[in-house]
C-alpha atoms as a PDB file:
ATOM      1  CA  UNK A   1       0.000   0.000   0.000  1.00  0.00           C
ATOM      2  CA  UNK A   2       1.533   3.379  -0.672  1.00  0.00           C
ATOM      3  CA  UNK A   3       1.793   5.976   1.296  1.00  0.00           C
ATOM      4  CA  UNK A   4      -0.175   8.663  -0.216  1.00  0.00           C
ATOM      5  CA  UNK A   5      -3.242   5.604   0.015  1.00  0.00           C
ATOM      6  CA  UNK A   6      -2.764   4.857   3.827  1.00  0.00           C
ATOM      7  CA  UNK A   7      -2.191   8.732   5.011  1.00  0.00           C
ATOM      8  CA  UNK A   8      -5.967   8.916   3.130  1.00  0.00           C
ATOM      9  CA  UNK A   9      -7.341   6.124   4.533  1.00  0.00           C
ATOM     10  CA  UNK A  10      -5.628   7.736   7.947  1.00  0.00           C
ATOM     11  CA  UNK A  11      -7.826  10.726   7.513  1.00  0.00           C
ATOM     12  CA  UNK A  12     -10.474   9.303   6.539  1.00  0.00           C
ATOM     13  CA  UNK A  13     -10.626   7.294  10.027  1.00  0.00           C
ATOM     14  CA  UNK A  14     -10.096  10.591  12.223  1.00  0.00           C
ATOM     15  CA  UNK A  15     -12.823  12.703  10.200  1.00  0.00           C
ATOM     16  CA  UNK A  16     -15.082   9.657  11.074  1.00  0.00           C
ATOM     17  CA  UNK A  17     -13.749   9.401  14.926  1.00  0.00           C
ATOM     18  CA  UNK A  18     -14.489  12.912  15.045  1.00  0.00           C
ATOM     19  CA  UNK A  19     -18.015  12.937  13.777  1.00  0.00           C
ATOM     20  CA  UNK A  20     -19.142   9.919  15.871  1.00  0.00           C
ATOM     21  CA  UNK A  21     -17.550  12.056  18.983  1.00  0.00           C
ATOM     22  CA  UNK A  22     -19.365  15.141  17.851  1.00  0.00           C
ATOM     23  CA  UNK A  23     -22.507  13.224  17.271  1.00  0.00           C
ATOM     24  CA  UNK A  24     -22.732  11.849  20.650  1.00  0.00           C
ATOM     25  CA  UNK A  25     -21.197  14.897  22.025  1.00  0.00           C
ATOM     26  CA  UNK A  26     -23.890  16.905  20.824  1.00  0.00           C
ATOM     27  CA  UNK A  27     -26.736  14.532  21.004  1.00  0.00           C
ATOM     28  CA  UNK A  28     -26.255  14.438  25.017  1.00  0.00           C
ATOM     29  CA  UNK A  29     -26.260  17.578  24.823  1.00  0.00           C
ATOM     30  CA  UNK A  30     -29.339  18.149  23.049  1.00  0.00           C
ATOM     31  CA  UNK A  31     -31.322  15.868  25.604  1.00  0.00           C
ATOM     32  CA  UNK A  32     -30.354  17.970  28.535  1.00  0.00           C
ATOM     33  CA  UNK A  33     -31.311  21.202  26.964  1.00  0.00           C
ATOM     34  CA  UNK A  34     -34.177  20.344  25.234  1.00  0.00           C
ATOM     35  CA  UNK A  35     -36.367  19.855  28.366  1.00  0.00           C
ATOM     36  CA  UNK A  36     -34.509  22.871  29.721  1.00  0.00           C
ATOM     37  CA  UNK A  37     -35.682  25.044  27.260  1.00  0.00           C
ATOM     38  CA  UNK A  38     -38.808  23.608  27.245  1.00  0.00           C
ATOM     39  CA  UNK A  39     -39.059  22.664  23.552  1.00  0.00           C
ATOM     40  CA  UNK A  40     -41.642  20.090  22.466  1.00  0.00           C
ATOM     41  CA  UNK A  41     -40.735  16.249  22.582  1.00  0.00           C
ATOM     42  CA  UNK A  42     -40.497  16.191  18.634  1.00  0.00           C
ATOM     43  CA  UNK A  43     -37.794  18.245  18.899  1.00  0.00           C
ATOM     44  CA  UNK A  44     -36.103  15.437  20.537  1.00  0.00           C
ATOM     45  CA  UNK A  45     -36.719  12.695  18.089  1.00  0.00           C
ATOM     46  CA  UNK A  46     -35.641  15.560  15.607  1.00  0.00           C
ATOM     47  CA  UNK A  47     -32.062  15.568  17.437  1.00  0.00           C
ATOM     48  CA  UNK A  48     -32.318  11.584  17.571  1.00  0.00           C
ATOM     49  CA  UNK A  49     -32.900  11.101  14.236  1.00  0.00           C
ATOM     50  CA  UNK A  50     -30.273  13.616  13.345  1.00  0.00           C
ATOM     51  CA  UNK A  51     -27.890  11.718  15.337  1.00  0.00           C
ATOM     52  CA  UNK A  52     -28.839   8.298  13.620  1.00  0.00           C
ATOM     53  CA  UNK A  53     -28.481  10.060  10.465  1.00  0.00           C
ATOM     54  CA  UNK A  54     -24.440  10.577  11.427  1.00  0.00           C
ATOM     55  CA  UNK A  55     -24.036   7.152  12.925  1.00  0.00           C
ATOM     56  CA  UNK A  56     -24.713   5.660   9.561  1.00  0.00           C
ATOM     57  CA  UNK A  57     -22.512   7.458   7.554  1.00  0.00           C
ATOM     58  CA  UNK A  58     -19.727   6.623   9.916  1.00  0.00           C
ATOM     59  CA  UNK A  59     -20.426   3.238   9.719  1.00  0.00           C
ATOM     60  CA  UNK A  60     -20.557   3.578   5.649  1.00  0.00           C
ATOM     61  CA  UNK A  61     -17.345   4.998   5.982  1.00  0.00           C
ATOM     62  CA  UNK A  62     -15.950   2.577   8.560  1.00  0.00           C
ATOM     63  CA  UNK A  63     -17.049  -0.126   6.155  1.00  0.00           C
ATOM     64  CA  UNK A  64     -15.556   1.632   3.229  1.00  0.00           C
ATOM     65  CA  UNK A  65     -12.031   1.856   5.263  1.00  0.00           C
ATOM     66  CA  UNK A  66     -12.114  -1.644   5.813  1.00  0.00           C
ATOM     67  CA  UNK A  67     -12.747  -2.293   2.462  1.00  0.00           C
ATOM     68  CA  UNK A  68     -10.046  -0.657   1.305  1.00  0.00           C
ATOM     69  CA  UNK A  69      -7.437  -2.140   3.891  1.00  0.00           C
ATOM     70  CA  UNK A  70      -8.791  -5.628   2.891  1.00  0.00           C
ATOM     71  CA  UNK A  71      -8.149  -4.394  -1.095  1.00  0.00           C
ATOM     72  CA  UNK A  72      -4.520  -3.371  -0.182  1.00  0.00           C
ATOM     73  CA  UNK A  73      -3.576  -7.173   1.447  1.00  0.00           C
END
Protein backbone atom coordinates (compact mmCIF):
# COMPACT_ATOMS: atom_id res chain seq x y z
CA UNK A 1 0.00 0.00 0.00
CA UNK A 2 1.53 3.38 -0.67
CA UNK A 3 1.79 5.98 1.30
CA UNK A 4 -0.18 8.66 -0.22
CA UNK A 5 -3.24 5.60 0.02
CA UNK A 6 -2.76 4.86 3.83
CA UNK A 7 -2.19 8.73 5.01
CA UNK A 8 -5.97 8.92 3.13
CA UNK A 9 -7.34 6.12 4.53
CA UNK A 10 -5.63 7.74 7.95
CA UNK A 11 -7.83 10.73 7.51
CA UNK A 12 -10.47 9.30 6.54
CA UNK A 13 -10.63 7.29 10.03
CA UNK A 14 -10.10 10.59 12.22
CA UNK A 15 -12.82 12.70 10.20
CA UNK A 16 -15.08 9.66 11.07
CA UNK A 17 -13.75 9.40 14.93
CA UNK A 18 -14.49 12.91 15.05
CA UNK A 19 -18.01 12.94 13.78
CA UNK A 20 -19.14 9.92 15.87
CA UNK A 21 -17.55 12.06 18.98
CA UNK A 22 -19.37 15.14 17.85
CA UNK A 23 -22.51 13.22 17.27
CA UNK A 24 -22.73 11.85 20.65
CA UNK A 25 -21.20 14.90 22.02
CA UNK A 26 -23.89 16.90 20.82
CA UNK A 27 -26.74 14.53 21.00
CA UNK A 28 -26.25 14.44 25.02
CA UNK A 29 -26.26 17.58 24.82
CA UNK A 30 -29.34 18.15 23.05
CA UNK A 31 -31.32 15.87 25.60
CA UNK A 32 -30.35 17.97 28.53
CA UNK A 33 -31.31 21.20 26.96
CA UNK A 34 -34.18 20.34 25.23
CA UNK A 35 -36.37 19.86 28.37
CA UNK A 36 -34.51 22.87 29.72
CA UNK A 37 -35.68 25.04 27.26
CA UNK A 38 -38.81 23.61 27.25
CA UNK A 39 -39.06 22.66 23.55
CA UNK A 40 -41.64 20.09 22.47
CA UNK A 41 -40.74 16.25 22.58
CA UNK A 42 -40.50 16.19 18.63
CA UNK A 43 -37.79 18.24 18.90
CA UNK A 44 -36.10 15.44 20.54
CA UNK A 45 -36.72 12.70 18.09
CA UNK A 46 -35.64 15.56 15.61
CA UNK A 47 -32.06 15.57 17.44
CA UNK A 48 -32.32 11.58 17.57
CA UNK A 49 -32.90 11.10 14.24
CA UNK A 50 -30.27 13.62 13.34
CA UNK A 51 -27.89 11.72 15.34
CA UNK A 52 -28.84 8.30 13.62
CA UNK A 53 -28.48 10.06 10.46
CA UNK A 54 -24.44 10.58 11.43
CA UNK A 55 -24.04 7.15 12.93
CA UNK A 56 -24.71 5.66 9.56
CA UNK A 57 -22.51 7.46 7.55
CA UNK A 58 -19.73 6.62 9.92
CA UNK A 59 -20.43 3.24 9.72
CA UNK A 60 -20.56 3.58 5.65
CA UNK A 61 -17.35 5.00 5.98
CA UNK A 62 -15.95 2.58 8.56
CA UNK A 63 -17.05 -0.13 6.15
CA UNK A 64 -15.56 1.63 3.23
CA UNK A 65 -12.03 1.86 5.26
CA UNK A 66 -12.11 -1.64 5.81
CA UNK A 67 -12.75 -2.29 2.46
CA UNK A 68 -10.05 -0.66 1.30
CA UNK A 69 -7.44 -2.14 3.89
CA UNK A 70 -8.79 -5.63 2.89
CA UNK A 71 -8.15 -4.39 -1.10
CA UNK A 72 -4.52 -3.37 -0.18
CA UNK A 73 -3.58 -7.17 1.45
Amino acid sequence: MSEERQQAIARKGQTVGLVIAGTMLLWILANFAGPALGLPGRYALLFDFAALAAMIWAMVNIYQIWQARQADK
